[in-house]
Protein backbone atom coordinates (compact mmCIF):
# COMPACT_ATOMS: atom_id res chain seq x y z
CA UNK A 1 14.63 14.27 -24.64
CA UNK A 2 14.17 17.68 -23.58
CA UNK A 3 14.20 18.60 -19.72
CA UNK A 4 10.56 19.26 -19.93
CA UNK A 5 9.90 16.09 -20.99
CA UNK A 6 12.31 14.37 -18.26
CA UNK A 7 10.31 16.00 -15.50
CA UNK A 8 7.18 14.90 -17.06
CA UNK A 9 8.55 11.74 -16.76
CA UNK A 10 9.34 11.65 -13.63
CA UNK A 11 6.44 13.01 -12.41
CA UNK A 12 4.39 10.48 -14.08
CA UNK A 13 6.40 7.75 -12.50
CA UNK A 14 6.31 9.59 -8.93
CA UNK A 15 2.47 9.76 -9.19
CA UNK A 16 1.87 5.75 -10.65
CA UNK A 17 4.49 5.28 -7.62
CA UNK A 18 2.17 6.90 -5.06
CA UNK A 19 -0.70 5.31 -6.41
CA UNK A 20 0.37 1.97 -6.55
CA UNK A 21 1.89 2.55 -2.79
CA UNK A 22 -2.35 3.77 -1.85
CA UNK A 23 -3.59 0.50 -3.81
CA UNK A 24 -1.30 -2.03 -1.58
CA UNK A 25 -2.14 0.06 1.86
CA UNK A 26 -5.69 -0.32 1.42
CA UNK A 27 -5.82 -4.00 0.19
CA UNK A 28 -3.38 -4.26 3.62
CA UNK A 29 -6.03 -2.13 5.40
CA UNK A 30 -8.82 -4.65 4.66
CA UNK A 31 -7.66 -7.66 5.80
CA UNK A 32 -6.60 -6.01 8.67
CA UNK A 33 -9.84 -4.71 9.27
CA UNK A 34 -11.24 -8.67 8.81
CA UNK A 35 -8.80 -9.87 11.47
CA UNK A 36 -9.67 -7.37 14.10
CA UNK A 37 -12.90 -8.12 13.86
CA UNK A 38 -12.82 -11.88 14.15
CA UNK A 39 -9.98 -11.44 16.92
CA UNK A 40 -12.66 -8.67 18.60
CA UNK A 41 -15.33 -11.41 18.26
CA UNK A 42 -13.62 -14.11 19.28
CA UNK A 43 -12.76 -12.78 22.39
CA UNK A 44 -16.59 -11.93 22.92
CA UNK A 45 -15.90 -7.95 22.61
CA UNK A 46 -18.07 -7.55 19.25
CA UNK A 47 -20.67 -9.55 17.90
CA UNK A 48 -19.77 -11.38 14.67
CA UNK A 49 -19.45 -8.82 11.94
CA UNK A 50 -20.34 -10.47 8.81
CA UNK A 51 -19.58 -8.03 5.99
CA UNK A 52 -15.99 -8.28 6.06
CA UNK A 53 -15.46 -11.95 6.35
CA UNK A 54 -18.52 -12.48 4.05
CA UNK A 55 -16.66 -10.41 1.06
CA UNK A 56 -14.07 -12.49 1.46
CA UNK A 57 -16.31 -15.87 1.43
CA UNK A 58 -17.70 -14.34 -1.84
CA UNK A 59 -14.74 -13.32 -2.98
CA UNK A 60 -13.32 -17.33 -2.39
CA UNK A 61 -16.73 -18.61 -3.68
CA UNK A 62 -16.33 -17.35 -7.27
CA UNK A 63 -13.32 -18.56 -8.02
CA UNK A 64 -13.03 -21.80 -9.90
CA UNK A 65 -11.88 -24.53 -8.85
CA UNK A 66 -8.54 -24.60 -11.01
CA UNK A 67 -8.19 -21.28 -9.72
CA UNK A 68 -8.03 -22.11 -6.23
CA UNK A 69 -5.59 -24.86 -7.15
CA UNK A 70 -3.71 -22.04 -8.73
CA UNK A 71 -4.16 -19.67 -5.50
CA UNK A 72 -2.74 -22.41 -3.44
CA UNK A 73 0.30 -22.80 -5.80
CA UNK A 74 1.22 -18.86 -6.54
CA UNK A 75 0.74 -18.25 -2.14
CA UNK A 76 3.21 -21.55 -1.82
CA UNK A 77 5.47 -19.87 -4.11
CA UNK A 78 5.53 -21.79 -6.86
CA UNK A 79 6.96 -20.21 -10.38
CA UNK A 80 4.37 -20.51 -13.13
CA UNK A 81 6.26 -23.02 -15.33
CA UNK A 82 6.15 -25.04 -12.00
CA UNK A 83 2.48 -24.76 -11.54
CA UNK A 84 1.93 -25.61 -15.32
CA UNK A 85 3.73 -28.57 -15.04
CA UNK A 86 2.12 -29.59 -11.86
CA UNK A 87 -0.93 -29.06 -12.95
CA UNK A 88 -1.03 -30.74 -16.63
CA UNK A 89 -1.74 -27.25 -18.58
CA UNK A 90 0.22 -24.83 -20.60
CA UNK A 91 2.05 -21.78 -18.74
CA UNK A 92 -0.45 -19.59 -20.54
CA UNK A 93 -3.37 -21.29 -19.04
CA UNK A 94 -1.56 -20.66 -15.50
CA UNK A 95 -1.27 -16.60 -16.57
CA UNK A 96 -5.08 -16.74 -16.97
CA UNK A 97 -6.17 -18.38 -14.00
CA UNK A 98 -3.76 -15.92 -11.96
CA UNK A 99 -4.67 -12.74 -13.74
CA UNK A 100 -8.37 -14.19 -13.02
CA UNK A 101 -7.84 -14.37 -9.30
CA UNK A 102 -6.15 -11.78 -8.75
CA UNK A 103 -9.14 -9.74 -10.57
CA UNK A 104 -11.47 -11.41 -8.87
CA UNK A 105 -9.51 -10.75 -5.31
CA UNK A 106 -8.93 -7.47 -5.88
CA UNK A 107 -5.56 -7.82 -5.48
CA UNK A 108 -2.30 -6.34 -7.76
CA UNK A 109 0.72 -8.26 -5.85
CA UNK A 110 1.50 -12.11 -4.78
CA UNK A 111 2.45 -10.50 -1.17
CA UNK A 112 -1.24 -8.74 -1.46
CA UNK A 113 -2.77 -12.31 -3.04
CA UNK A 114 -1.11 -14.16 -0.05
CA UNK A 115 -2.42 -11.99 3.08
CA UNK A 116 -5.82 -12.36 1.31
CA UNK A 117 -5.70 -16.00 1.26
CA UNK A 118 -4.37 -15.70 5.04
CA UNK A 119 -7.61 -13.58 5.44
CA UNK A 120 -10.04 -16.73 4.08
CA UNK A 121 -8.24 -19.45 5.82
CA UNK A 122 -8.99 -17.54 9.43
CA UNK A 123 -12.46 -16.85 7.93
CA UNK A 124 -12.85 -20.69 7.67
CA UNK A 125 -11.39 -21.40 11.30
């Protein structure tokens, strides 16, 4: 490997780094956002903002059910082989249903997944 190529490298990893680091601010940034504004209206400073909390009601709503078995299993903590077991289907089935909510969620981390379900559980309060 030349030295070229190890900076190339590098730089490629320094950029998916950075961008990665952007992704998990902003999916931090928007359930933020949603709590403000139910903690704004709940305290009678803002009227109910629906948009925010409404994404994530959609959001919730189209997931399957089996999905939101498996939401409630990954936030918990539970390893995959765990939630397979748990849930009478094979490991690979779990993969799918968790790649499928986290799609669906728009989120790329379990810590991301979990404030998100923290997001809709206030949202149902």
């Amino acid at each position: 490997m030349s030295r070229d190529d190890a900076a190339l490298g590098l730089r490629r990893a320094s950029l998916l780094a950075l961008v990665d680091h952007e992704r998990q601010q902003r999916e931090t940034l928007q359930v933020l956002v949603v709590w403000l504004v139910q903690l704004l209206s709940l305290h009678g400073r803002v009227e109910p903002c629906s948009t925010a909390s409404e994404i994530l009601r959609q959001q919730y709503r189209s997931l399957t059910p089996r999905q939101r078995e498996v939401l409630t299993l990954v936030v918990e903590g539970h390893p995959n082989k765990r939630i397979a077991c748990r849930l009478a289907i094979s490991q690979r089935t779990v993969e799918t249903h968790r790649a499928a909510v986290m799609r669906k969620c728009g989120c790329t981390s379990v810590p991301a997944l979990a404030r998100w379900k923290m997001a809709i559980d206030r949202a149902h309060d």
